[in-house]
C-alpha atoms as a PDB file:
ATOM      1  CA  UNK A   1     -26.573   2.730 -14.453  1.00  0.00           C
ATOM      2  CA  UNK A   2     -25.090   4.822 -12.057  1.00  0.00           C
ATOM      3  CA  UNK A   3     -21.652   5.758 -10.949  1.00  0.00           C
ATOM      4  CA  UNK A   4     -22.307   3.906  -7.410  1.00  0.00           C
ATOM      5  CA  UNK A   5     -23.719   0.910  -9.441  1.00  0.00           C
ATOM      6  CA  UNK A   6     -21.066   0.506 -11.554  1.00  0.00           C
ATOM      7  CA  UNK A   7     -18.304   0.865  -8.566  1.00  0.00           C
ATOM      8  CA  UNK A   8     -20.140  -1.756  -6.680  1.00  0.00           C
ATOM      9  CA  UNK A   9     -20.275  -4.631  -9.353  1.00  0.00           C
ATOM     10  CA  UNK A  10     -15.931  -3.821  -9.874  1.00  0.00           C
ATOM     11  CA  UNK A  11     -14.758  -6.789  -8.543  1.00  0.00           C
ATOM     12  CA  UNK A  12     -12.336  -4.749  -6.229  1.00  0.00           C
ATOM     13  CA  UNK A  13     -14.920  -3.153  -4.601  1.00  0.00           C
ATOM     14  CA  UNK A  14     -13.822  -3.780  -1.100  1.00  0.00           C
ATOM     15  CA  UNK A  15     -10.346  -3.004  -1.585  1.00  0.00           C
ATOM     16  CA  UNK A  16     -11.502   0.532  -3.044  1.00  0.00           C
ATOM     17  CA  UNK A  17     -13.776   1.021  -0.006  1.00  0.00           C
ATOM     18  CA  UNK A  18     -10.810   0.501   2.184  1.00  0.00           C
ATOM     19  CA  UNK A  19      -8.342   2.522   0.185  1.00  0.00           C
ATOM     20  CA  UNK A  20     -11.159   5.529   0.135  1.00  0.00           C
ATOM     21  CA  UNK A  21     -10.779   5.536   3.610  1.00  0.00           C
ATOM     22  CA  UNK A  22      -7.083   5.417   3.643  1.00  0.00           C
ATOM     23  CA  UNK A  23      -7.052   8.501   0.661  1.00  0.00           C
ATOM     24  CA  UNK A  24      -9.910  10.380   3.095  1.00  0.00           C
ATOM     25  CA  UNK A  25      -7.888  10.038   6.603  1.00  0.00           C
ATOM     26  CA  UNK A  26      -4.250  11.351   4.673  1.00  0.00           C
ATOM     27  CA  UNK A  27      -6.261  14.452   2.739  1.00  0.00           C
ATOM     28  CA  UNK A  28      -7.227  15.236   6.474  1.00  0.00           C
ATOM     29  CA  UNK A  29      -3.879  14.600   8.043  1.00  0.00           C
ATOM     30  CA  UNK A  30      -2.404  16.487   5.348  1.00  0.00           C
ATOM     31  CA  UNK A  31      -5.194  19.529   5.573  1.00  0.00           C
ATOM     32  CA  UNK A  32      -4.488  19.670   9.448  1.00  0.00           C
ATOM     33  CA  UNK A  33      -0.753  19.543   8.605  1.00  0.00           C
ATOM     34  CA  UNK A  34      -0.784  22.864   6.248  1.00  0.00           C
ATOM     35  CA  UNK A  35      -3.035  24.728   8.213  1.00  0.00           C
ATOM     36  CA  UNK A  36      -0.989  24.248  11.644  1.00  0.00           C
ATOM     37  CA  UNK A  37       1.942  26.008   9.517  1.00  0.00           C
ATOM     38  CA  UNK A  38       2.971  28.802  11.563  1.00  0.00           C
ATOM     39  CA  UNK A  39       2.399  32.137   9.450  1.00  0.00           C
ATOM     40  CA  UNK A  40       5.815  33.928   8.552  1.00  0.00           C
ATOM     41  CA  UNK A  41       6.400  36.975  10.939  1.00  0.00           C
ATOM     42  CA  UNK A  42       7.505  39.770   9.029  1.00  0.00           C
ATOM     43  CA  UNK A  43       7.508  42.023  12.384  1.00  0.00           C
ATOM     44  CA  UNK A  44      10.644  40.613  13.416  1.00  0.00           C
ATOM     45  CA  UNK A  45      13.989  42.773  12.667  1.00  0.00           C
ATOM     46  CA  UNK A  46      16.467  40.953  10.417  1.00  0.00           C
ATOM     47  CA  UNK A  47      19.472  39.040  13.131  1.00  0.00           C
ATOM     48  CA  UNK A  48      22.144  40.637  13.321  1.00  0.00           C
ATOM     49  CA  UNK A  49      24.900  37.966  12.955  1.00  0.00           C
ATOM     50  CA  UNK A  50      25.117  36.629   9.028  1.00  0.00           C
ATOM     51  CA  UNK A  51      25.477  33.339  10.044  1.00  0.00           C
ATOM     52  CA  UNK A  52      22.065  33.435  12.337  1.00  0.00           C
ATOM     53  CA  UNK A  53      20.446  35.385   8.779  1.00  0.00           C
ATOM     54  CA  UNK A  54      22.136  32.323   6.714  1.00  0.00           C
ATOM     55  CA  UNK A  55      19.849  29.779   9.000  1.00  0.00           C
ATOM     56  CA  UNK A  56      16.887  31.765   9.075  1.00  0.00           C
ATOM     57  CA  UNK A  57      16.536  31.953   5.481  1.00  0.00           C
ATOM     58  CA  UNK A  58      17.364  28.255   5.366  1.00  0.00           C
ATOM     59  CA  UNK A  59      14.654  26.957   8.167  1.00  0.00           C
ATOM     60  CA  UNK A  60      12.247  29.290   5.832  1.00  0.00           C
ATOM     61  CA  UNK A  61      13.335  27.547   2.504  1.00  0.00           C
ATOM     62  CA  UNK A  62      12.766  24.203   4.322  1.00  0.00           C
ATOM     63  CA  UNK A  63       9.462  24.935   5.991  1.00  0.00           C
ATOM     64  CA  UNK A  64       8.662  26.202   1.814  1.00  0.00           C
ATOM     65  CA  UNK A  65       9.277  22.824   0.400  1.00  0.00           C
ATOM     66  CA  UNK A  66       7.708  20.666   3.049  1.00  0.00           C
ATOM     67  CA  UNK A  67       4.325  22.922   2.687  1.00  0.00           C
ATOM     68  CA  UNK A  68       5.215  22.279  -1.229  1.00  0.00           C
ATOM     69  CA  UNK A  69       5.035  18.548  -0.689  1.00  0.00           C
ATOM     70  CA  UNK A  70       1.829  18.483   1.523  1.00  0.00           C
ATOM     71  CA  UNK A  71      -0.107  20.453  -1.402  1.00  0.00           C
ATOM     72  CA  UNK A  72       1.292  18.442  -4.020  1.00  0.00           C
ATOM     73  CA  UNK A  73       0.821  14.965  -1.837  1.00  0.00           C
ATOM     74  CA  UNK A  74      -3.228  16.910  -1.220  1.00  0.00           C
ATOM     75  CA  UNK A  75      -3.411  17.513  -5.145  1.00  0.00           C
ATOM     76  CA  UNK A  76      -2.746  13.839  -5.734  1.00  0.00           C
ATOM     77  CA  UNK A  77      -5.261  12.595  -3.222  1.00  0.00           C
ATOM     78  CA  UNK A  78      -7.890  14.912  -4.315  1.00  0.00           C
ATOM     79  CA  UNK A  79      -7.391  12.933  -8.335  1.00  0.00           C
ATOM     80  CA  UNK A  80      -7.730   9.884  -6.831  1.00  0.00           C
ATOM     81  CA  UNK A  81     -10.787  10.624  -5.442  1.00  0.00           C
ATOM     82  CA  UNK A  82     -11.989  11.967  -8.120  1.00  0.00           C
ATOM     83  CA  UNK A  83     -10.484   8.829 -10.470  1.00  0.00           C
ATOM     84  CA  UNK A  84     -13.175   6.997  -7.970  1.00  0.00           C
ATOM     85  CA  UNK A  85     -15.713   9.017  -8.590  1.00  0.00           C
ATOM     86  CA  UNK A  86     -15.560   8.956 -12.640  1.00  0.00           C
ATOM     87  CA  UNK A  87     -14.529   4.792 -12.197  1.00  0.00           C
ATOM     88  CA  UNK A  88     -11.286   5.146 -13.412  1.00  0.00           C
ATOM     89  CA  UNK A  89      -9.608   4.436 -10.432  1.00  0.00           C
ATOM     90  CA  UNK A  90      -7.113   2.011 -10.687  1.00  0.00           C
ATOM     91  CA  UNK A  91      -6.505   1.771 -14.133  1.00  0.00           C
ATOM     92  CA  UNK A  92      -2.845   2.818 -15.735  1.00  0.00           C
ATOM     93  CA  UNK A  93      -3.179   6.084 -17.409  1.00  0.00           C
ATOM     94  CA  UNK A  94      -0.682   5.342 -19.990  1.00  0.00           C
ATOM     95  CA  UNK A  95      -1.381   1.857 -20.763  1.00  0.00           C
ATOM     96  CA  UNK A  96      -5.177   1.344 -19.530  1.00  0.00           C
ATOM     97  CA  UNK A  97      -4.152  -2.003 -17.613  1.00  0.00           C
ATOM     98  CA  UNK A  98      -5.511  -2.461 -14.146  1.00  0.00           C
ATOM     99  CA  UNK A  99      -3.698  -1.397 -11.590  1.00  0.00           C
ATOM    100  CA  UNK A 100      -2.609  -4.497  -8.862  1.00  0.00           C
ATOM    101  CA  UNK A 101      -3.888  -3.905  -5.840  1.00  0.00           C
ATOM    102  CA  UNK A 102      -0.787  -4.270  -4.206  1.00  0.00           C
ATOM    103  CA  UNK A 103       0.288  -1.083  -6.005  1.00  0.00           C
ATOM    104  CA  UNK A 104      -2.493   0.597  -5.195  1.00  0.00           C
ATOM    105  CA  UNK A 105      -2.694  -0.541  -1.156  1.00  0.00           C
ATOM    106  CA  UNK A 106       1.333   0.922  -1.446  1.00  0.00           C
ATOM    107  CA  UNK A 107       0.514   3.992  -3.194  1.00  0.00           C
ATOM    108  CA  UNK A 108      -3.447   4.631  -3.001  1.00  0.00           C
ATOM    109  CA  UNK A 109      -3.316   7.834  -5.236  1.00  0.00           C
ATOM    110  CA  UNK A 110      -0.998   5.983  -7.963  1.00  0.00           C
ATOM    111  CA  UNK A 111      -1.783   6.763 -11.571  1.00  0.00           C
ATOM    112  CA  UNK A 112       0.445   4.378 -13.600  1.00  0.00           C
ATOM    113  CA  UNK A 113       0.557   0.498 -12.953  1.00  0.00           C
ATOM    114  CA  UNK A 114       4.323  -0.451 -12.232  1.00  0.00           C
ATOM    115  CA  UNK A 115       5.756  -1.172 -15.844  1.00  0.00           C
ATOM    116  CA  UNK A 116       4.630   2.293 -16.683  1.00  0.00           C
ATOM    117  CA  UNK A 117       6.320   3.834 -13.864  1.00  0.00           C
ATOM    118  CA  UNK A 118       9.189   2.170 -14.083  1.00  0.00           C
ATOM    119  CA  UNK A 119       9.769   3.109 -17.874  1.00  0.00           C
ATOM    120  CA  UNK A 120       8.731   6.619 -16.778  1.00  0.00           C
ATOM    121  CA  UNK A 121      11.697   6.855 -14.175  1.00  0.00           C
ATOM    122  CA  UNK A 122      14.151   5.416 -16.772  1.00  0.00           C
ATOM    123  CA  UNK A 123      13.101   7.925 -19.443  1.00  0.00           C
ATOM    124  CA  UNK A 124      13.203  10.535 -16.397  1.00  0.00           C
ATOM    125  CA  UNK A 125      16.830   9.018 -15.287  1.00  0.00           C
ATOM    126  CA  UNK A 126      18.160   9.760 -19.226  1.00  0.00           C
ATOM    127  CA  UNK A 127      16.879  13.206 -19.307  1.00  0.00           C
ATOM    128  CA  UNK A 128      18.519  14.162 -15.884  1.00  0.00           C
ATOM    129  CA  UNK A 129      22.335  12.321 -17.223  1.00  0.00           C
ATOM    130  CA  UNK A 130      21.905  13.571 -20.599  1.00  0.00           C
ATOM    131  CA  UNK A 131      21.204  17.072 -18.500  1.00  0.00           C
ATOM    132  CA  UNK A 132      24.477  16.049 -17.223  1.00  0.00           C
ATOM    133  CA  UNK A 133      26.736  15.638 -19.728  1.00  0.00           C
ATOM    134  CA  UNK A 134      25.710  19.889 -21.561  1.00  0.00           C
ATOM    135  CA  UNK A 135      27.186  20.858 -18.494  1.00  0.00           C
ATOM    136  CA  UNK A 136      31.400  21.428 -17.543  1.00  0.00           C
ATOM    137  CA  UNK A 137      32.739  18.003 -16.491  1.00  0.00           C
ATOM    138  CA  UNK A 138      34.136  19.611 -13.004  1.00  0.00           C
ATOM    139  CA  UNK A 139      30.118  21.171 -12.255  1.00  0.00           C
ATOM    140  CA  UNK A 140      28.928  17.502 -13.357  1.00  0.00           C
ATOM    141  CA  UNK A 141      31.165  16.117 -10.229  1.00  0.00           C
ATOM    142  CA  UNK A 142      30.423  18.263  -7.906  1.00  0.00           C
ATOM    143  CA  UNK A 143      26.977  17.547  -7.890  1.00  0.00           C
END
């Protein structure tokens, strides 16, 4: 039996179809997104003023994590696909439970049903305050 013919007797075989498309029109949105980036100019001299260098370097820094977040975002749709490809699309990594739909209409490229995720942001929560708590109490505050 092939991979088609196996996709097509999953009882949430419409609600893939649709969420294909969704996963297919934001990989494209996203691709458009990165490649309209402007290329860095490194012709232009350095501004003068330290304050106009101080926002240069931060617009740059900025324009550097949103292309970060569009590759990562076009990494995660291009696993999903591929989940849908290899049928295991919409099953929990961690636990092997279906995904709900719901979930998955939210978040089409999720990878962990929501009891997984949860407990993966908690653990996540503890490492970050126990992370915390090595450091000086007055750094701790001002973060």
């Amino acid at each position: 039996m092939s991979v088609t013919q196996v996709v097509r007797l999953h009882p949430r075989h419409r609600a893939y179809t649709s969420l294909r498309t969704h996963l297919l029109q934001s990989r494209r949105t996203l691709f458009a997104q990165v490649m309209s980036r402007p290329l860095p100019q490194t012709d232009q001299g350095l501004p003068a003023d330290v304050l106009d260098l101080a926002a240069c370097e931060q617009e740059r820094m900025i324009d550097d994590l949103i292309a970060q977040r569009a590759y990562a975002k076009l990494r995660q749709i291009e696993r999903a696909l591929n989940r849908m490809l290899d049928t295991s699309y919409g099953i929990c990594h961690r636990c092997r439970a279906d995904i709900p739909l719901s979930r998955l209409r939210a978040q089409p490229d999720a990878m962990l049903c929501i009891t997984c995720k949860r407990l993966a942001e908690e653990r996540a929560s503890l490492r970050s305050t126990a992370w915390r708590l090595d450091k000086p109490a007055e750094e701790v505050y001002r973060s």
